[in-house]
Protein backbone atom coordinates (compact mmCIF):
# COMPACT_ATOMS: atom_id res chain seq x y z
CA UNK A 1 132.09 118.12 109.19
CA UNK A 2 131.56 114.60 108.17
CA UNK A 3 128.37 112.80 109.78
CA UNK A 4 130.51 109.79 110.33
CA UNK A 5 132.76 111.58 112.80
CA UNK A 6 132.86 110.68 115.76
CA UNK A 7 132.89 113.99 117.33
CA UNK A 8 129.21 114.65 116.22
CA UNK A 9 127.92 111.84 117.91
CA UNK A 10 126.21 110.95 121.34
CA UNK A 11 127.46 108.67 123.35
CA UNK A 12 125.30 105.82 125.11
CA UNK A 13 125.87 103.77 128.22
CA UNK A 14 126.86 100.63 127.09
CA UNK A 15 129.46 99.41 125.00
CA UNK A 16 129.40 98.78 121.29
CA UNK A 17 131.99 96.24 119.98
CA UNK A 18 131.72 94.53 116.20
CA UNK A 19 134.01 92.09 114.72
CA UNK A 20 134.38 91.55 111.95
CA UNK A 21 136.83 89.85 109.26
CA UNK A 22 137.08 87.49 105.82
CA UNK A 23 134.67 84.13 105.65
CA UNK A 24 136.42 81.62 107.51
CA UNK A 25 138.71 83.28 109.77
CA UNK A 26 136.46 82.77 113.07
CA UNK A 27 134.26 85.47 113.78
CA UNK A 28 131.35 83.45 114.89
CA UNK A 29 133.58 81.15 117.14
CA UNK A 30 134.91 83.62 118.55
CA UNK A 31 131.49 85.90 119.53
CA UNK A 32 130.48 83.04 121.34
CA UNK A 33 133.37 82.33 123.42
CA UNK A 34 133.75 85.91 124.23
CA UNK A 35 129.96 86.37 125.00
CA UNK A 36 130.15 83.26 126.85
CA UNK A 37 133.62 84.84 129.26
CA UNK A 38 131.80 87.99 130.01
CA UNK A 39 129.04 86.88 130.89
CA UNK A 40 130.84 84.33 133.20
CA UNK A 41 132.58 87.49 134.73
CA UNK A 42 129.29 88.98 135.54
CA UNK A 43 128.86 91.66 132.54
CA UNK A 44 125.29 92.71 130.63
CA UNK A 45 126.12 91.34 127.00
CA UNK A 46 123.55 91.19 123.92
CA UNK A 47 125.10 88.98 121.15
CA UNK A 48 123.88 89.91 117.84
CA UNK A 49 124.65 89.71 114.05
CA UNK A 50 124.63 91.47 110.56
CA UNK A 51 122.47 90.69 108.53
CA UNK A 52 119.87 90.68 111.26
CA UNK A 53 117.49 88.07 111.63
CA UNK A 54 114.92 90.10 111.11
CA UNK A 55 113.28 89.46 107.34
CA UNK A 56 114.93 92.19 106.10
CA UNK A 57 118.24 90.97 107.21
CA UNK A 58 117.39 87.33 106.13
CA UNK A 59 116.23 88.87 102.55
CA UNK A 60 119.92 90.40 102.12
CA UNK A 61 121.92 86.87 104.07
CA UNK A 62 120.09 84.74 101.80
CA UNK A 63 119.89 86.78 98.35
CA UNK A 64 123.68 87.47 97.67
CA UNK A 65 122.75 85.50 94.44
CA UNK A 66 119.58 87.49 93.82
CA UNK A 67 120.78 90.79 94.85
CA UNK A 68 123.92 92.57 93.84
CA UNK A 69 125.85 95.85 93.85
CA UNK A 70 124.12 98.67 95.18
CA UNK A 71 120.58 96.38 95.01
CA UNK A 72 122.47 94.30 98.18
CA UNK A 73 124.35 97.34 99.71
CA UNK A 74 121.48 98.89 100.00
CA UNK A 75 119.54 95.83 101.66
CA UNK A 76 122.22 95.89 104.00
CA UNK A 77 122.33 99.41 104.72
CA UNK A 78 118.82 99.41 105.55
CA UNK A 79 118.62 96.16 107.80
CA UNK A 80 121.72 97.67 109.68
CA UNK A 81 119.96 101.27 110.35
CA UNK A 82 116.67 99.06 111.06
CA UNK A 83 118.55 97.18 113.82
CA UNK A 84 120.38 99.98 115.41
CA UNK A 85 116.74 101.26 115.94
CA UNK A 86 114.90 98.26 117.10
CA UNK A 87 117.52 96.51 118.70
CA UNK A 88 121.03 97.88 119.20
CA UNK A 89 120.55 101.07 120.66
CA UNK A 90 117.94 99.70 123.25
CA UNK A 91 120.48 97.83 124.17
CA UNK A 92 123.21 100.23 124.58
CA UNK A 93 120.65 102.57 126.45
CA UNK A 94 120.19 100.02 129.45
CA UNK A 95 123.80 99.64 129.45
CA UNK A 96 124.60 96.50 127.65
CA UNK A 97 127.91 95.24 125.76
CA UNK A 98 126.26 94.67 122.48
CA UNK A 99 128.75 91.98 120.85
CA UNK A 100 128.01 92.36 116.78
CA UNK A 101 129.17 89.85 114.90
CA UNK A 102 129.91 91.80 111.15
CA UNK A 103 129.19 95.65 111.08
CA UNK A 104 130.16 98.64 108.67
CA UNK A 105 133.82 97.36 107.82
CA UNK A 106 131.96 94.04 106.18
CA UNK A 107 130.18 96.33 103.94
CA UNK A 108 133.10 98.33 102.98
CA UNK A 109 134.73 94.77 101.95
CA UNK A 110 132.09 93.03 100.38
CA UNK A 111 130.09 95.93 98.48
CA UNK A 112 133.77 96.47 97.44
CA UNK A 113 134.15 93.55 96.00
CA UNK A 114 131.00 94.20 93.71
CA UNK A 115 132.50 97.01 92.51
CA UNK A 116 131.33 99.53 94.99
CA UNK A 117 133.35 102.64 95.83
CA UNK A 118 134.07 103.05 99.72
CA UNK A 119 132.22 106.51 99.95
CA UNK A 120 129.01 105.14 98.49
CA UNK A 121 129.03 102.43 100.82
CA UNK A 122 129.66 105.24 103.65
CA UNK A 123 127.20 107.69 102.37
CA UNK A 124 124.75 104.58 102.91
CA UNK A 125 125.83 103.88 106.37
CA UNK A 126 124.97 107.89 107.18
CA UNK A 127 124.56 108.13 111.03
CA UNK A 128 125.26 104.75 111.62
CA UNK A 129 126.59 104.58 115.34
CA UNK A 130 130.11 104.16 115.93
CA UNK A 131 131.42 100.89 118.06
CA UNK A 132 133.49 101.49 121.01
CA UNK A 133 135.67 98.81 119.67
CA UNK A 134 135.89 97.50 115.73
CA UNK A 135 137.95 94.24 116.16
CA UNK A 136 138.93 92.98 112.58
CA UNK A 137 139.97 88.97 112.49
CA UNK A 138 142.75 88.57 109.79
CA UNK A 139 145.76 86.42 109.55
CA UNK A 140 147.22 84.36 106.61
CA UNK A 141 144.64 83.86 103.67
CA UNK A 142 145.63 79.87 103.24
CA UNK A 143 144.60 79.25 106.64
CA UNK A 144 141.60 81.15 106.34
CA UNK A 145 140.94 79.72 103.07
CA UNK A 146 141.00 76.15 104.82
CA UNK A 147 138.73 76.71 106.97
CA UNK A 148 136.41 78.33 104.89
CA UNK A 149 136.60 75.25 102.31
CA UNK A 150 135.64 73.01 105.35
CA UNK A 151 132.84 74.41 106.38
CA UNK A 152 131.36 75.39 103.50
CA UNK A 153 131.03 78.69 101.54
CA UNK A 154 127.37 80.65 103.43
CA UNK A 155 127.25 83.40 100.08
CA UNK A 156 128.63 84.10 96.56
CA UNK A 157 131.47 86.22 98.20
CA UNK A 158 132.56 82.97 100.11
CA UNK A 159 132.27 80.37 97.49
CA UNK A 160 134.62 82.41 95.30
CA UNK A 161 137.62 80.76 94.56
CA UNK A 162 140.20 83.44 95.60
CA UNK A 163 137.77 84.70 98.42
CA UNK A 164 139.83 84.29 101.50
CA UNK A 165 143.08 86.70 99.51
CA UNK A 166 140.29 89.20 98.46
CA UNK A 167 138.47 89.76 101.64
CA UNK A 168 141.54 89.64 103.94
CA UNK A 169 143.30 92.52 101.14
CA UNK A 170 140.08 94.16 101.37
CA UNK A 171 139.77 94.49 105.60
CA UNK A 172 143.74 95.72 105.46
CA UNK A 173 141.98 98.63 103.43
CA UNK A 174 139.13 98.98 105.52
CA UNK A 175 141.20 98.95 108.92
CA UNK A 176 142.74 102.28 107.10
CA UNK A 177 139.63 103.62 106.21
CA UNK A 178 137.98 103.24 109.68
CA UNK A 179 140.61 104.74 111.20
CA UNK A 180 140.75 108.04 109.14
CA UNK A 181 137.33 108.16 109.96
CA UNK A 182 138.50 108.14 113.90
CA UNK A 183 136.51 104.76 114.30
CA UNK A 184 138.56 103.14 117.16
CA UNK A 185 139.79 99.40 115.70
CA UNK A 186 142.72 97.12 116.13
CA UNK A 187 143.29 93.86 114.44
CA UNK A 188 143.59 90.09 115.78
CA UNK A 189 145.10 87.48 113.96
CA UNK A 190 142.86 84.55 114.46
CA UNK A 191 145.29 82.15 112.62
CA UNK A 192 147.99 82.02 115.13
CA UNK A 193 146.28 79.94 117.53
CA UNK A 194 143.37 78.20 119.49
CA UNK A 195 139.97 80.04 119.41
CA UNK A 196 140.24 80.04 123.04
CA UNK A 197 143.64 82.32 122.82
CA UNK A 198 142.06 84.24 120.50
CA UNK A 199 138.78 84.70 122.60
CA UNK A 200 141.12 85.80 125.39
CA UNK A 201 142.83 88.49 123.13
CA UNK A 202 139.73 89.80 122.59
CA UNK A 203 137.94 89.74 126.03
CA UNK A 204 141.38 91.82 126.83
CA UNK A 205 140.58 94.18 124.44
CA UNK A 206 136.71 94.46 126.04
CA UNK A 207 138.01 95.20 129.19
CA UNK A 208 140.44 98.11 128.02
CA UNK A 209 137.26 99.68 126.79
CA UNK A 210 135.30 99.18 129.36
CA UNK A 211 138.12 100.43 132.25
CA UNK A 212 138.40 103.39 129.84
CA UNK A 213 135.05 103.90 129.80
CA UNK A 214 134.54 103.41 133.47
CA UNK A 215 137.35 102.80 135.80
CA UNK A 216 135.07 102.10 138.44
CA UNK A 217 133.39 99.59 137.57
CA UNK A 218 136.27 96.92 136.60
C-alpha cells in the first residue's frame, strides 16, 4: 500500500485544513478572514503558512531564484516535514484547527512547473500528514492574473508572464491527483465574488468537517 494513503494513517484531534491555489487568486485574504470568523465563533485555530518562517522555510520563500528543480523541491519538502514536527502536529494534538495557508498541492504545481514529475514530488512528501480538508482557490486566470500584476509578483513562478494560466491548469491536475490519492479536497472559485463571500464558503466548508468529525460539538 501506498504511504500516502490515507488508510495507513493516524488520526489526531484537531483539524487540518490547507488552501491552497495560483499567485493572486486570494489565499492569504482569505486565511485571515476565515481565521478571524472562527475564532469569533469560539473555535481553537493556529494560522500558519508554507514555506514556514522558520530559516529553512525563509531559505526556500526567498531563493526561488537561487534554488531550482529538485534543489527547491527538496527545500520545501524538508521545511514542510520540519513543521509538521515542530509545529503542526503539536497543534493538532491539543486539538486545534490548524489553518495552512499552501501545503502539498503547491508543490505538486510549482515543482511541476520546473519540470518535476508528480511522483517525485510525492515520494518527497513521504508521510506527510493528510488535511482534513484541501481547499484549492481557482477561478478565471485573467482575474487572477490582475490581481497578481497589482500586487506584485513574491517569486519567479509569479513574475512569469503566463503564470496565472499555468498554475490554475496545474491545480485542475493536482485536484485529480489528490483525490486518487483519497486526500479529501473541493475547489472554491475565489473570482466570483467579495473575499468576504468567499471566506464564508469556506468557513462552511470548516464546519462540515468539523460536524463530521464531531457532531457534538457544533
Amino acid at each position: 500500500m501506498k504511504p500516502h494513503v490515507a488508510a495507513v494513517q493516524h488520526r489526531l484531534t484537531g483539524t487540518l485544513i490547507t488552501l491552497d491555489g495560483p499567485g493572486g487568486v486570494g489565499k492569504s485574504t482569505a486565511t485571515r478572514l476565515v481565521v478571524d470568523t472562527l475564532t469569533a465563533l469560539g473555535l481553537p485555530v493556529h494560522a500558519t503558512s508554507q514555506p514556514s518562517r522558520a530559516p529553512l522555510g525563509e531559505l526556500a520563500r526567498h531563493g526561488t531564484e537561487t534554488y531550482r528543480g529538485m534543489a527547491l523541491a527538496c527545500l520545501c519538502a524538508a521545511d514542510r516535514h520540519h513543521q509538521l514536527d515542530t509545529e503542526i502536529l503539536p497543534a493538532l494534538n491539543t486539538g486545534k484547527i490548524v489553518m495552512c495557508d499552501r501545503y502539498v498541492a503547491s508543490s505538486l504545481v510549482l515543482q511541476g512547473l520546473d519540470g518535476l514529475p508528480a511522483d517525485v514530488v510525492w515520494q518527497l512528501n513521504h508521510g506527510v500528514y493528510r488535511p482534513d480538508l484541501s481547499i484549492i482557490l481557482t477561478g478565471d486566470p485573467q482575474i487572477i492574473d490582475a490581481r497578481l500584476r497589482a500586487r506584485g509578483g513574491h517569486s519567479r513562478f509569479e513574475r512569469a508572464t503566463d503564470s496565472s494560466t499555468r498554475e490554475t491548469n496545474g491545480y485542475t491536475s493536482a485536484v485529480t491527483d489528490l483525490r486518487d490519492k483519497s486526500w479529501p479536497v473541493t475547489t472554491v472559485d475565489a473570482t466570483t465574488g467579495p473575499p468576504e463571500t468567499i471566506a464564508a464558503t469556506i468557513v462552511a466548508h470548516i464546519q462540515n468537517v468539523l460536524t463530521r468529525k464531531s457532531p457534538a460539538c457544533l
